[in-house]
PDB file of N, CA and C in Angstrom:
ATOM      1  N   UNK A   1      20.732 -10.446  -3.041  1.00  0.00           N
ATOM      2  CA  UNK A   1      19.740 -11.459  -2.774  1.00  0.00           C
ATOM      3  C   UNK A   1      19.497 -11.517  -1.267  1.00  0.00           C
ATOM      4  N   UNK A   2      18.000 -11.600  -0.951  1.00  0.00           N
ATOM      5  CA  UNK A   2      17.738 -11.683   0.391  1.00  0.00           C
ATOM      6  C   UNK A   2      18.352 -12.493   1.471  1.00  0.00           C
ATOM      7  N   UNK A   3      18.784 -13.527   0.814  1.00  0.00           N
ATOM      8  CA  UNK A   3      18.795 -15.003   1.308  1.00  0.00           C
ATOM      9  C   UNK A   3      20.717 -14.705   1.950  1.00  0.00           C
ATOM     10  N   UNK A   4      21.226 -14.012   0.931  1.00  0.00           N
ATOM     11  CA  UNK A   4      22.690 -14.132   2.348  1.00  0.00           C
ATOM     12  C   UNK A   4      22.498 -12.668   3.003  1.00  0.00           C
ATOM     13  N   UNK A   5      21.645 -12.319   2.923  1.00  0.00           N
ATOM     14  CA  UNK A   5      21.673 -11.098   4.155  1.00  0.00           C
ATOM     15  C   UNK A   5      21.176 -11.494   5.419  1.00  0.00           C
ATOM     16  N   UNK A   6      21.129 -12.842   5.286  1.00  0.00           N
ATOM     17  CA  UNK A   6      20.257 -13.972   7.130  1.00  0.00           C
ATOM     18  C   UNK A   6      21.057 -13.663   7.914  1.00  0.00           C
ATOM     19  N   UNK A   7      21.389 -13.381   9.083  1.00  0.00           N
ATOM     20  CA  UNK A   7      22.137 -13.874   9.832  1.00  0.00           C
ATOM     21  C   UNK A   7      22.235 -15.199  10.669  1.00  0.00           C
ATOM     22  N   UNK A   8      23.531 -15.960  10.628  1.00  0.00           N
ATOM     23  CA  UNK A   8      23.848 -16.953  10.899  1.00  0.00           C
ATOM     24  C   UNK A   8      24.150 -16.757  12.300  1.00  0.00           C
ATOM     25  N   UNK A   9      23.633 -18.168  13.416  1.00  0.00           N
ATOM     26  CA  UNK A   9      23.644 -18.476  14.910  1.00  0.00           C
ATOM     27  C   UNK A   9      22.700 -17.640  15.107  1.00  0.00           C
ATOM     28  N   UNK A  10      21.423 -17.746  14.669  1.00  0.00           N
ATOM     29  CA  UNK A  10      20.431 -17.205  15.189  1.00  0.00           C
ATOM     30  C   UNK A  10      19.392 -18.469  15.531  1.00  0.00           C
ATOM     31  N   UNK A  11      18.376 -18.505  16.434  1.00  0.00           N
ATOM     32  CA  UNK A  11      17.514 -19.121  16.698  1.00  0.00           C
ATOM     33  C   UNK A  11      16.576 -19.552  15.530  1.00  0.00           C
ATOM     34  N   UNK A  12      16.079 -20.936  15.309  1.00  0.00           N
ATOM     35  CA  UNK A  12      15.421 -21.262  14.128  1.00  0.00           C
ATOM     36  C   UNK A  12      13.979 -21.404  14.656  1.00  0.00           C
ATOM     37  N   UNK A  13      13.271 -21.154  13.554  1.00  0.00           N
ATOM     38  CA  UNK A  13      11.776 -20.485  14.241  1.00  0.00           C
ATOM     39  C   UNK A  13      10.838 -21.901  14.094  1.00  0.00           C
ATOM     40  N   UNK A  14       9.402 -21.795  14.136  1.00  0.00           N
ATOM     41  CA  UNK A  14       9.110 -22.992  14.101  1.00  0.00           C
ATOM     42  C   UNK A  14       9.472 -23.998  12.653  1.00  0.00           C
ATOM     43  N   UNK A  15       9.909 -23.725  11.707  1.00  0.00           N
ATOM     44  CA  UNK A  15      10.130 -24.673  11.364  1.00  0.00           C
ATOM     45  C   UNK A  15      11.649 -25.414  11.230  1.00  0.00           C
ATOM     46  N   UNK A  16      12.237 -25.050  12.348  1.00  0.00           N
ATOM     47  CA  UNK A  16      13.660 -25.657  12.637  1.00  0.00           C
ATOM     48  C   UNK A  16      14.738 -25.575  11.714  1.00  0.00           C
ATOM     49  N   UNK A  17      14.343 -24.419  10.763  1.00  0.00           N
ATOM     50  CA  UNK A  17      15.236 -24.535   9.367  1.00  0.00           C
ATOM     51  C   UNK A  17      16.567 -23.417   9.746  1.00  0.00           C
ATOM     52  N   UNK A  18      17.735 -23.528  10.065  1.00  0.00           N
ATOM     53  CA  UNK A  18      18.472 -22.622  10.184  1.00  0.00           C
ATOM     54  C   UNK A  18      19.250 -21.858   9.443  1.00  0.00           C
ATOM     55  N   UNK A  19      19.567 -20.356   9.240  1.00  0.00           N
ATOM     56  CA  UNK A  19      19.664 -20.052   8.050  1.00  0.00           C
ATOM     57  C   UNK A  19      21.258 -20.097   7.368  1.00  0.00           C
ATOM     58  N   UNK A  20      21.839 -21.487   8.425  1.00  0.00           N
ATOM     59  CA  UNK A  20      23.124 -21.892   7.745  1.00  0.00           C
ATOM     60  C   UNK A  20      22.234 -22.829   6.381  1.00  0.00           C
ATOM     61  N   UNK A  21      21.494 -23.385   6.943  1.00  0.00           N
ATOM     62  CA  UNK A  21      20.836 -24.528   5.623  1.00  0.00           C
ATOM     63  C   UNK A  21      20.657 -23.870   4.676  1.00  0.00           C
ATOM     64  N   UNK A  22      19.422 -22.628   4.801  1.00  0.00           N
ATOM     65  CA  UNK A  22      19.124 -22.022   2.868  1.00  0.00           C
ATOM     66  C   UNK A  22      20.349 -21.216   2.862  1.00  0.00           C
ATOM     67  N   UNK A  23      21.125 -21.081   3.282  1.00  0.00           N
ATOM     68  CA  UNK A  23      22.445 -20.231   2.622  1.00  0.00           C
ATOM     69  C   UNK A  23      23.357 -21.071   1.856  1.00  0.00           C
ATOM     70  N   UNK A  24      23.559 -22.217   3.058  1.00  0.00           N
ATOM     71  CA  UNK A  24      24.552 -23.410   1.939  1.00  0.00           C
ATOM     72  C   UNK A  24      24.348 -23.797   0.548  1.00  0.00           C
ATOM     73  N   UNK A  25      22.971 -23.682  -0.396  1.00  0.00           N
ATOM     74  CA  UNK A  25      23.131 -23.920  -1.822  1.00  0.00           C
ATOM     75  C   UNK A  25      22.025 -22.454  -2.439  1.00  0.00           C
ATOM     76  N   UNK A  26      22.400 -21.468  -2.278  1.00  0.00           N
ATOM     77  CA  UNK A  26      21.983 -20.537  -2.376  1.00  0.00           C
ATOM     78  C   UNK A  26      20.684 -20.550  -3.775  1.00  0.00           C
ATOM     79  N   UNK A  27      21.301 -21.237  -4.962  1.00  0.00           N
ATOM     80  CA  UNK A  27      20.889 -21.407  -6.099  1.00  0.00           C
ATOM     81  C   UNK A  27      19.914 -22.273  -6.036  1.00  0.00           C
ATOM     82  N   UNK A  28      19.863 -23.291  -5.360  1.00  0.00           N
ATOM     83  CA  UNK A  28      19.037 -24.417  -4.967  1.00  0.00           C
ATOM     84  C   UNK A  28      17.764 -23.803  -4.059  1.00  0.00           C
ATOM     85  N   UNK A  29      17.930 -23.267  -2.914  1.00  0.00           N
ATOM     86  CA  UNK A  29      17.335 -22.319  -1.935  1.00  0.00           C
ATOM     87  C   UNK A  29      16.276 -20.939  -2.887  1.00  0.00           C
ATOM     88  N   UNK A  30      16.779 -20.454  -3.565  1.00  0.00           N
ATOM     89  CA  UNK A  30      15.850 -19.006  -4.424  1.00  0.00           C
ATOM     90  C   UNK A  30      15.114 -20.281  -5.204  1.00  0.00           C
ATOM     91  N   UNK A  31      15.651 -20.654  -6.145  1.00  0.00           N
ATOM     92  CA  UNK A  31      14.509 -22.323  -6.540  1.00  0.00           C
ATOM     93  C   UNK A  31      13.233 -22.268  -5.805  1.00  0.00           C
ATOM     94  N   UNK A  32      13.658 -23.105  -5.192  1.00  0.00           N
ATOM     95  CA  UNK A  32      12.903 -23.399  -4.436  1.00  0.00           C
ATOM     96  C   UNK A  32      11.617 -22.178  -3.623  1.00  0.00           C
ATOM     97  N   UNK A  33      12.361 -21.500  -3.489  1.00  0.00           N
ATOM     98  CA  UNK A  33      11.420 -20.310  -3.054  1.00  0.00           C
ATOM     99  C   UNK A  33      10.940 -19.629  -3.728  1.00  0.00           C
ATOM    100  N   UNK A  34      11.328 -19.466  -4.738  1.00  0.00           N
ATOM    101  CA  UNK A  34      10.486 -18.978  -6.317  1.00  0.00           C
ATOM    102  C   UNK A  34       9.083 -20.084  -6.189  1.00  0.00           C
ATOM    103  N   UNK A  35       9.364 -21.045  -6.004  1.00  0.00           N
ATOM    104  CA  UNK A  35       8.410 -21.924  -6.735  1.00  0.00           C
ATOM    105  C   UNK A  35       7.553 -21.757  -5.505  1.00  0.00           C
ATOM    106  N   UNK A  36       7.719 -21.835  -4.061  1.00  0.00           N
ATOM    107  CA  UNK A  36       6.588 -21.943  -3.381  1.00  0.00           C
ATOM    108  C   UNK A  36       6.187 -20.760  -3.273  1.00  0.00           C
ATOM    109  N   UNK A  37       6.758 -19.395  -3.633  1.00  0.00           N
ATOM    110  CA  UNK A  37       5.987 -17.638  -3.412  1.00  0.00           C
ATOM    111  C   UNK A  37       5.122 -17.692  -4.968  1.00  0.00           C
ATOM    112  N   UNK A  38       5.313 -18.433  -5.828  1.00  0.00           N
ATOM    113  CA  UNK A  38       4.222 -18.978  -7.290  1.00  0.00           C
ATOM    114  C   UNK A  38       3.497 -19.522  -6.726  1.00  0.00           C
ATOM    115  N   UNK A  39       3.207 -20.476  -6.106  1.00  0.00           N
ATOM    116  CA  UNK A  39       2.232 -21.064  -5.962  1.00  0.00           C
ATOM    117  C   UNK A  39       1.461 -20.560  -4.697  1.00  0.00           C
ATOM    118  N   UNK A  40       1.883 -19.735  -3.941  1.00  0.00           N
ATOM    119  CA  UNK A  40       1.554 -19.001  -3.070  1.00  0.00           C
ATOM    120  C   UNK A  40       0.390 -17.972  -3.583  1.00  0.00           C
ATOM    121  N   UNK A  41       0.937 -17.011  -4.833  1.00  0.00           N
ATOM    122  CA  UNK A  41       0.528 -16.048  -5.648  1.00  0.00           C
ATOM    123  C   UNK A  41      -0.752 -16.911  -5.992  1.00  0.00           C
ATOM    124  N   UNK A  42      -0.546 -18.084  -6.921  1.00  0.00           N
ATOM    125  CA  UNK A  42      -1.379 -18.489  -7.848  1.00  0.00           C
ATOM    126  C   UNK A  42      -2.630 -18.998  -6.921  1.00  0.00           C
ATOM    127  N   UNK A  43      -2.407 -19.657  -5.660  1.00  0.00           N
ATOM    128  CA  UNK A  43      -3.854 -19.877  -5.145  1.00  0.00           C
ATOM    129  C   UNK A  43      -3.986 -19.103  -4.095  1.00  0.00           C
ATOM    130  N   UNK A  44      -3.553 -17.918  -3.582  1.00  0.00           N
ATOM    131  CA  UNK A  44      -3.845 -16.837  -2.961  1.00  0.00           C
ATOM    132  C   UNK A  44      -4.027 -17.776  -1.422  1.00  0.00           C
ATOM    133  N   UNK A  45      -2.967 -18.473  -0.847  1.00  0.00           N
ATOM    134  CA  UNK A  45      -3.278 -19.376   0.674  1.00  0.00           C
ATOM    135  C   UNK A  45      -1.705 -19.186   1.198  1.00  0.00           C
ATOM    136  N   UNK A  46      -2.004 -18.322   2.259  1.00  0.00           N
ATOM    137  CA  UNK A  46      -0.411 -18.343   2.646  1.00  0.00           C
ATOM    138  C   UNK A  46      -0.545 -19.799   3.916  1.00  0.00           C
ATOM    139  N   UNK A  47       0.329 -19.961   3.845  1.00  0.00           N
ATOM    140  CA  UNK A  47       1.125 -21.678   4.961  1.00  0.00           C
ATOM    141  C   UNK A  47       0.672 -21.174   6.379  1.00  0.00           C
ATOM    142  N   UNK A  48      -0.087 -21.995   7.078  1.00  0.00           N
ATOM    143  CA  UNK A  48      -0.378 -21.302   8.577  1.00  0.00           C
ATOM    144  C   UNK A  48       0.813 -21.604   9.275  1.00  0.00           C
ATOM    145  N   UNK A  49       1.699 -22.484   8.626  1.00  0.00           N
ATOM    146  CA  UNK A  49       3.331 -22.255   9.716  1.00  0.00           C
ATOM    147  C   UNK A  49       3.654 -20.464   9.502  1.00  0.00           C
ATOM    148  N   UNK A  50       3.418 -19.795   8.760  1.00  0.00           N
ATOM    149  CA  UNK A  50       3.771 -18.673   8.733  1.00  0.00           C
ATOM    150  C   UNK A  50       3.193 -17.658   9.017  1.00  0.00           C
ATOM    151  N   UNK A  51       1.968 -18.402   9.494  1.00  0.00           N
ATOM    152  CA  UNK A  51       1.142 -17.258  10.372  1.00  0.00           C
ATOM    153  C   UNK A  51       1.112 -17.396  11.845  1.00  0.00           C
ATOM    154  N   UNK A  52       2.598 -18.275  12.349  1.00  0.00           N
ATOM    155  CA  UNK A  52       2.535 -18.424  13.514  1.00  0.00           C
ATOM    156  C   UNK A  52       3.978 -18.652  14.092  1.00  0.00           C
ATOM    157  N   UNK A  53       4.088 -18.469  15.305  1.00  0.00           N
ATOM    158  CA  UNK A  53       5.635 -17.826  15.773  1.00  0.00           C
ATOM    159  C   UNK A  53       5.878 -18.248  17.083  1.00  0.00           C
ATOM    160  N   UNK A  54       6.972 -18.502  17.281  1.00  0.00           N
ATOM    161  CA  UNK A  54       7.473 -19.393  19.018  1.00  0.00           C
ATOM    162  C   UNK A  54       7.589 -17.660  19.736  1.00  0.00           C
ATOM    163  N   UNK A  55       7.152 -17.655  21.038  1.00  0.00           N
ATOM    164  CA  UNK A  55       7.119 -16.405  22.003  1.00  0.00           C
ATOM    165  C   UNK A  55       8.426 -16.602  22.965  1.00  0.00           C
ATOM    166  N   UNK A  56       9.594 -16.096  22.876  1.00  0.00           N
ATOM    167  CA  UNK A  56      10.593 -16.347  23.286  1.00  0.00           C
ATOM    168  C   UNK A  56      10.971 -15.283  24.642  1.00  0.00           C
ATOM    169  N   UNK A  57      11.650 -15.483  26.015  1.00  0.00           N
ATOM    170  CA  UNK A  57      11.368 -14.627  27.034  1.00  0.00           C
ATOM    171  C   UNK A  57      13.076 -14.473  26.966  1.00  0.00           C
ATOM    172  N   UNK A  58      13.657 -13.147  26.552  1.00  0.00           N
ATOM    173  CA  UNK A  58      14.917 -13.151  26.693  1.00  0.00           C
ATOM    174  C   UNK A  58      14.702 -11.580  28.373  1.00  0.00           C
ATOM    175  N   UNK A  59      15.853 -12.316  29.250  1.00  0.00           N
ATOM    176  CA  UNK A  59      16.264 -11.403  30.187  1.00  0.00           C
ATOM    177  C   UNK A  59      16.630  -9.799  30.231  1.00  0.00           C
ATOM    178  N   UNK A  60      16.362  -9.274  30.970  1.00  0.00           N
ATOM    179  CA  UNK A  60      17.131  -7.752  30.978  1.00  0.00           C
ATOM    180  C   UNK A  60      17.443  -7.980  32.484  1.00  0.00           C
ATOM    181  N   UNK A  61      18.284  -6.857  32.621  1.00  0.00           N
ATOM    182  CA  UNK A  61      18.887  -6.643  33.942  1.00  0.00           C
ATOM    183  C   UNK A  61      17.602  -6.863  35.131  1.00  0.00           C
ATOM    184  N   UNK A  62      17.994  -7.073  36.368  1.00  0.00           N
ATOM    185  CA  UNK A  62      17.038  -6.741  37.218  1.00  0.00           C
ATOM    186  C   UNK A  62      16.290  -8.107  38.143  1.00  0.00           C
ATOM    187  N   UNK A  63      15.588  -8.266  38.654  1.00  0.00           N
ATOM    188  CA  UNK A  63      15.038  -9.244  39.355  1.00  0.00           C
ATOM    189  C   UNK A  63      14.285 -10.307  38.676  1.00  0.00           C
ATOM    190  N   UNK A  64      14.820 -11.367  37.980  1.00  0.00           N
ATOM    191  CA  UNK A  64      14.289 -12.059  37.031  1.00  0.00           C
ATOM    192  C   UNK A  64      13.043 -13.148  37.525  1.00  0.00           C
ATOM    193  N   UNK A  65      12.564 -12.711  38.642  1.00  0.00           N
ATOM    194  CA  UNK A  65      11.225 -13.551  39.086  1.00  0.00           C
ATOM    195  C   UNK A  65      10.396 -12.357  39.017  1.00  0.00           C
ATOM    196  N   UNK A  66      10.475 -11.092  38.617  1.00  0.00           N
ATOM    197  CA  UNK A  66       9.368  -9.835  37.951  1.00  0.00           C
ATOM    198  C   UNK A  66       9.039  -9.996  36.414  1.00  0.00           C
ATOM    199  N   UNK A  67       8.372 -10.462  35.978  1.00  0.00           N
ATOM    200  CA  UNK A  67       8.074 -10.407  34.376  1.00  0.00           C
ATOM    201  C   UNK A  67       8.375  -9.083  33.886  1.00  0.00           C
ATOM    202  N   UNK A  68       8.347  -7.537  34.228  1.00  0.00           N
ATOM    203  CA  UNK A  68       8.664  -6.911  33.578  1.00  0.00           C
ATOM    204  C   UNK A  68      10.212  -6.861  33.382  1.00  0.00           C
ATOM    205  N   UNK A  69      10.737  -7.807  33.804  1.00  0.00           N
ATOM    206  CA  UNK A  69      12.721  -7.680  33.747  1.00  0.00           C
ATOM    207  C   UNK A  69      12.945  -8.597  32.536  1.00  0.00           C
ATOM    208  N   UNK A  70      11.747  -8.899  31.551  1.00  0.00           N
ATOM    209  CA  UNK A  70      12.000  -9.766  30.407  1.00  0.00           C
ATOM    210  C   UNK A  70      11.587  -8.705  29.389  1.00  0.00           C
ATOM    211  N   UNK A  71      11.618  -9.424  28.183  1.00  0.00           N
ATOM    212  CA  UNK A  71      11.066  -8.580  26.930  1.00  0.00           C
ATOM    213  C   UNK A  71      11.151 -10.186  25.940  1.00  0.00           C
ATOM    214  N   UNK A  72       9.663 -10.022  25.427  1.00  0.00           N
ATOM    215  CA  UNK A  72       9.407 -11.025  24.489  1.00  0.00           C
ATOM    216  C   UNK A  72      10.109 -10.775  23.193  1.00  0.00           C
ATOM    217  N   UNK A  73      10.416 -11.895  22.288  1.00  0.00           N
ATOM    218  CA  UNK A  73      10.789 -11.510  20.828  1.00  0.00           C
ATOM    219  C   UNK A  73       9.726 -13.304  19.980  1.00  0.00           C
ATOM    220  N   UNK A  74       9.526 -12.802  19.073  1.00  0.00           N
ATOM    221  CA  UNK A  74       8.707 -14.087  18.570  1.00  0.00           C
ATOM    222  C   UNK A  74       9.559 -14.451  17.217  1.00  0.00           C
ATOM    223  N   UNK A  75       9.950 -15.742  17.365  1.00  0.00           N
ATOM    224  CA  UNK A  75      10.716 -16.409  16.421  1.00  0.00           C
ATOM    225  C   UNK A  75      10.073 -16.886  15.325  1.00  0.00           C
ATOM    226  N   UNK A  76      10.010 -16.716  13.797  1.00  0.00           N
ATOM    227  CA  UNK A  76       9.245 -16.837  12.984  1.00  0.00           C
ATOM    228  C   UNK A  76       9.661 -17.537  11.865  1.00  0.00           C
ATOM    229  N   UNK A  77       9.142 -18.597  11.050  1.00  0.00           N
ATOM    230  CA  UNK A  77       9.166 -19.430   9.645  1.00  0.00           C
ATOM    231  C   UNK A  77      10.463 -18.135   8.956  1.00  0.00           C
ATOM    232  N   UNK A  78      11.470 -18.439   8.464  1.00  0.00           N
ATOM    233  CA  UNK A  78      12.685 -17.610   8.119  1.00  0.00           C
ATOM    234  C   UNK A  78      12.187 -17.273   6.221  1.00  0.00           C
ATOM    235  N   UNK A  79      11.408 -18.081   5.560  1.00  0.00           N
ATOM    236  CA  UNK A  79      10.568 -17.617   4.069  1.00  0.00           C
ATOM    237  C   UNK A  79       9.541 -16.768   4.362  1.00  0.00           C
TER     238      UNK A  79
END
């Protein structure tokens, strides 16, 4: 199942859900996500939280007042 292959202490994306939460009732969690990827299917409208993502600036070595000494990663809705 998708849902414990998350990795845990990772950054929670915009919707603040971390993936200690849908792991803790695993059975409860696929539920639930069954039912909103159905109703997803059935009126063909995906969630604009999931068409949108926090732009995160993590460091690399080097002179960190040069923007190229960063590299973006975009944090995203974890469903």
């Amino acid at each position: 199942m998708a849902v414990r292959q998350i990795k845990n202490g990772k950054a929670a994306g915009p919707d603040n859900i971390p993936a200690e939460a849908l792991k803790s009732d695993i059975e409860a969690t696929t539920n639930m996500l069954y039912l909103l990827f159905k109703k997803i299917w059935e009126e063909e409208q995906v969630p604009m939280d999931w068409k949108e993502g926090h732009l995160v600036k993590i460091p690399k070595k080097g002179d960190l007042s040069k923007c190229e000494n960063y590299r973006g990663i975009t944090l995203l809705s974890i469903p």
